[in-house]
N, C-alpha and C. Protein backbone atom coordinates (compact mmCIF):
# COMPACT_ATOMS: atom_id res chain seq x y z
N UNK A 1 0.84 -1.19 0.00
CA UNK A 1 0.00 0.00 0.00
C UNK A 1 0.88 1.24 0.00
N UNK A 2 0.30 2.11 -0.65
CA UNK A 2 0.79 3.17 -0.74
C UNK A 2 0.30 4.91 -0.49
N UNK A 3 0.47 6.06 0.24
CA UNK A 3 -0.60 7.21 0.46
C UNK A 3 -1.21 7.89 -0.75
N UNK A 4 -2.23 8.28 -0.91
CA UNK A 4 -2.50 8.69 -2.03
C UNK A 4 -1.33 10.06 -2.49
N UNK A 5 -0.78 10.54 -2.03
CA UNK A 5 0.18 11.28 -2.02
C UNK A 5 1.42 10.92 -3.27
N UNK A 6 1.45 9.91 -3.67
CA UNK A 6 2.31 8.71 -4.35
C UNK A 6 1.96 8.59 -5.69
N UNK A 7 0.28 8.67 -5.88
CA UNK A 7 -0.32 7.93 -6.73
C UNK A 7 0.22 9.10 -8.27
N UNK A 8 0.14 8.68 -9.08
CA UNK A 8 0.61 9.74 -10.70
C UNK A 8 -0.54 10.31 -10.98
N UNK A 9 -0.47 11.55 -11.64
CA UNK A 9 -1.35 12.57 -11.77
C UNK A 9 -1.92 11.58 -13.04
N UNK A 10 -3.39 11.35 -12.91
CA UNK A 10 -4.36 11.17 -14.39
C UNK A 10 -4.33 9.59 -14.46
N UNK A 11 -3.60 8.76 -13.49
CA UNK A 11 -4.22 7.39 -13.36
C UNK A 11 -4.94 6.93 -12.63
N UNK A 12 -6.28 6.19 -12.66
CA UNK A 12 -7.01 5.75 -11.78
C UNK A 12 -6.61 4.53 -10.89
N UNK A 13 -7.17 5.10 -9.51
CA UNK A 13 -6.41 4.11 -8.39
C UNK A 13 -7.49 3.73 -7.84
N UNK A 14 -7.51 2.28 -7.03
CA UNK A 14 -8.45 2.23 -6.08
C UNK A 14 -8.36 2.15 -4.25
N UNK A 15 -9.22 2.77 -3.42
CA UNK A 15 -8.66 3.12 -2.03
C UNK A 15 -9.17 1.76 -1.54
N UNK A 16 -7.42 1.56 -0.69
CA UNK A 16 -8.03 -0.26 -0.29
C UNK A 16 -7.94 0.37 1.15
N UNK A 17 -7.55 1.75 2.20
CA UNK A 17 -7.87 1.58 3.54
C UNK A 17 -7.93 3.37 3.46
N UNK A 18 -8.32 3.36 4.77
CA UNK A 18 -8.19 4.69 5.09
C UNK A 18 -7.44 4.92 7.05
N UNK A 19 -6.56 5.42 7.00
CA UNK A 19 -6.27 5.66 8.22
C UNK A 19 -6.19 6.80 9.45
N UNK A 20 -6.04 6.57 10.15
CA UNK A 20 -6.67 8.01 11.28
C UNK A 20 -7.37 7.64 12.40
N UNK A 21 -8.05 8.69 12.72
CA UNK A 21 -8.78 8.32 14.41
C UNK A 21 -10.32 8.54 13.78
N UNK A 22 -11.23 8.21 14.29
CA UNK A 22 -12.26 7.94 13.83
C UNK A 22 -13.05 8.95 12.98
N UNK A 23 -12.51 10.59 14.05
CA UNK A 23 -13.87 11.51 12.89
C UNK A 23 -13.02 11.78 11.70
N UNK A 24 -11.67 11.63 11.77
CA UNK A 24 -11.14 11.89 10.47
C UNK A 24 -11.26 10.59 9.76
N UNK A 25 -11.64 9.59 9.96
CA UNK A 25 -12.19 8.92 8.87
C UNK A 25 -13.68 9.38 8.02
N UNK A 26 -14.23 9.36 9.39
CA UNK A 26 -15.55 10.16 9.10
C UNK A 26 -16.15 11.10 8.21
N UNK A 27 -14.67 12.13 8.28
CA UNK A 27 -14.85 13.13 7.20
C UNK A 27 -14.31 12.82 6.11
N UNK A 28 -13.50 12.12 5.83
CA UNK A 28 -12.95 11.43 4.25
C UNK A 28 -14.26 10.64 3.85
N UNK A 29 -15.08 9.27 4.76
CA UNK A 29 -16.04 9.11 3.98
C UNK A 29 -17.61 9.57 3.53
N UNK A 30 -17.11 10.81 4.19
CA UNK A 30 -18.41 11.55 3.70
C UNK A 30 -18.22 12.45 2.22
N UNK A 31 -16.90 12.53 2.42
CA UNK A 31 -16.49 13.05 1.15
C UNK A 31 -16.15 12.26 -0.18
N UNK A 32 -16.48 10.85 0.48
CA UNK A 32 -16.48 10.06 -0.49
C UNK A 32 -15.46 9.04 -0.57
N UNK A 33 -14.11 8.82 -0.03
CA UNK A 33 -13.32 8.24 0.03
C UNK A 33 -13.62 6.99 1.16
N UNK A 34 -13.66 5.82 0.47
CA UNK A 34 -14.21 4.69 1.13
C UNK A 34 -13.55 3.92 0.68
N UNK A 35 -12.75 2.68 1.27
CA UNK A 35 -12.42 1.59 0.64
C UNK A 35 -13.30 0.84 -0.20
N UNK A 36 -12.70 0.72 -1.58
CA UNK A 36 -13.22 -0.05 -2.82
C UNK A 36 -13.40 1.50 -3.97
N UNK A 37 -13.41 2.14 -3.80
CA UNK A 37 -13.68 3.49 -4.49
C UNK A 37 -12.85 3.88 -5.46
N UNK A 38 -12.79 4.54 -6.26
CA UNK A 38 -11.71 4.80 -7.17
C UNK A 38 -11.75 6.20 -7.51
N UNK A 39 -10.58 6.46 -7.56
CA UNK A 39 -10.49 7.83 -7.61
C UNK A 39 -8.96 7.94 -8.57
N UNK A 40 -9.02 9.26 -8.86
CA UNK A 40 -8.04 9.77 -9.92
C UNK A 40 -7.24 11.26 -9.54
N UNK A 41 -6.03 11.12 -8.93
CA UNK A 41 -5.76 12.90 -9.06
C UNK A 41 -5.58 13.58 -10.42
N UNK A 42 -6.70 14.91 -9.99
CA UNK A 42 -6.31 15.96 -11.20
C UNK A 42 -5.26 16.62 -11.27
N UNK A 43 -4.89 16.90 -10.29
CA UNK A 43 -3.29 17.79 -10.03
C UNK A 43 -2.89 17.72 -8.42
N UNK A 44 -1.42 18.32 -8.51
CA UNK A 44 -0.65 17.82 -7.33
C UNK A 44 -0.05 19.30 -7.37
N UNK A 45 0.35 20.05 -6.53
CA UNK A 45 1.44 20.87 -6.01
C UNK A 45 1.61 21.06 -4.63
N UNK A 46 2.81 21.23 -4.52
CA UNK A 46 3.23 21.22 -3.25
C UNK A 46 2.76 20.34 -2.51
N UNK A 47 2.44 18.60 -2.67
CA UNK A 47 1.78 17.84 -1.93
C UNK A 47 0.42 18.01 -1.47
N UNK A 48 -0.41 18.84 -2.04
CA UNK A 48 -1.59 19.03 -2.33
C UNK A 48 -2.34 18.92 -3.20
N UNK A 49 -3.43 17.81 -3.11
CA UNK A 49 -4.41 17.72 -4.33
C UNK A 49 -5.35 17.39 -4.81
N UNK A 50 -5.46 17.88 -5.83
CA UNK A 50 -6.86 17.88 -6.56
C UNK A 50 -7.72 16.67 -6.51
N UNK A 51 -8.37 15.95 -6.33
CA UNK A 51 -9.01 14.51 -6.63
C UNK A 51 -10.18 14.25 -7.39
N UNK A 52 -10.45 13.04 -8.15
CA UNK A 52 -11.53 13.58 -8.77
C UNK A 52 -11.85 12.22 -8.30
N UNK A 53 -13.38 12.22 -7.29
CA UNK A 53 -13.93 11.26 -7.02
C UNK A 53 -15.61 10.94 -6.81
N UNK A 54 -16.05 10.16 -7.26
CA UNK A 54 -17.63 9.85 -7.35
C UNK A 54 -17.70 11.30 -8.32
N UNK A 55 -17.16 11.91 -9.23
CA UNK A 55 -17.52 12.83 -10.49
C UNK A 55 -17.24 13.98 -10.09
N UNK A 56 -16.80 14.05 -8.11
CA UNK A 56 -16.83 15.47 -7.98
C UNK A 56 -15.54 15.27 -7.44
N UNK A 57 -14.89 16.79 -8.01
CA UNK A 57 -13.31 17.37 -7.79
C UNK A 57 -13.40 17.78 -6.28
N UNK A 58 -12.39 17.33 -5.22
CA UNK A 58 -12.06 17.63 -4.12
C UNK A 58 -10.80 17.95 -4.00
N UNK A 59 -9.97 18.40 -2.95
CA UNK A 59 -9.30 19.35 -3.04
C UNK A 59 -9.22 18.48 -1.32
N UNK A 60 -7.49 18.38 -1.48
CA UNK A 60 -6.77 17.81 -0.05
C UNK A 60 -5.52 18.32 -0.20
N UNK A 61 -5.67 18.52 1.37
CA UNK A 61 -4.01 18.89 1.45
C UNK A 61 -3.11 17.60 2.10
N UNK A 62 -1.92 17.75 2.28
CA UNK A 62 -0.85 16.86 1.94
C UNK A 62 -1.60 15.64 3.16
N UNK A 63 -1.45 16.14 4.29
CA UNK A 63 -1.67 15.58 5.50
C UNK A 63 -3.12 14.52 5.38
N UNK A 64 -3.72 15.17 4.83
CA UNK A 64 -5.01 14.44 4.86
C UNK A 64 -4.81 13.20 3.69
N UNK A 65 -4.55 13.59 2.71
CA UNK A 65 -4.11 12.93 1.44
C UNK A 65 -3.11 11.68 2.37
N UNK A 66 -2.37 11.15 2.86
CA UNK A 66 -1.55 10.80 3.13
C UNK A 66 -2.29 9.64 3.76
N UNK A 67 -3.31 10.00 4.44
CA UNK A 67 -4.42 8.95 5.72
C UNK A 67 -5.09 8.20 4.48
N UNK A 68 -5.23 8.22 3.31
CA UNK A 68 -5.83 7.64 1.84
C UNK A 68 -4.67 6.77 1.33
N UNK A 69 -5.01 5.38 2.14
CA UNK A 69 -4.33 4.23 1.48
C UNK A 69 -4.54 3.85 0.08
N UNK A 70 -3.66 3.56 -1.24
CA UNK A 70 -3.94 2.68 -2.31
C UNK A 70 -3.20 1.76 -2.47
């Protein structure tokens, strides 16, 4: 496994965990990030980024991105 932080800009990945303390899981899967899900980054800078998941573009910064196992 690897953080989504890792993953290449414009290939689709799928999230096999998510890690953290509970409400920060909470808030990743409300935003959609759930194990089995697939998602794609649109862009990366400075370890921040774009995601494009369930059709809608989200927007993470490094730290959070990082708790998004693939």
């Amino acid at each position: 496994m690897m953080p989504l932080t890792f993953a290449p800009v414009g290939t689709p990945a799928v999230i096999r965990k998510i890690i953290g303390k509970d409400d920060v899981r909470q808030h990743l899967a409300e935003l959609g990030f759930v194990a089995g899900q697939e998602v794609t980054v649109v862009s990366s800078l400075n370890g921040n980024l774009i995601i494009n998941v369930k059709g809608s573009r989200i927007a993470l910064d490094q730290k959070m991105a990082q708790r998004v196992m693939l």
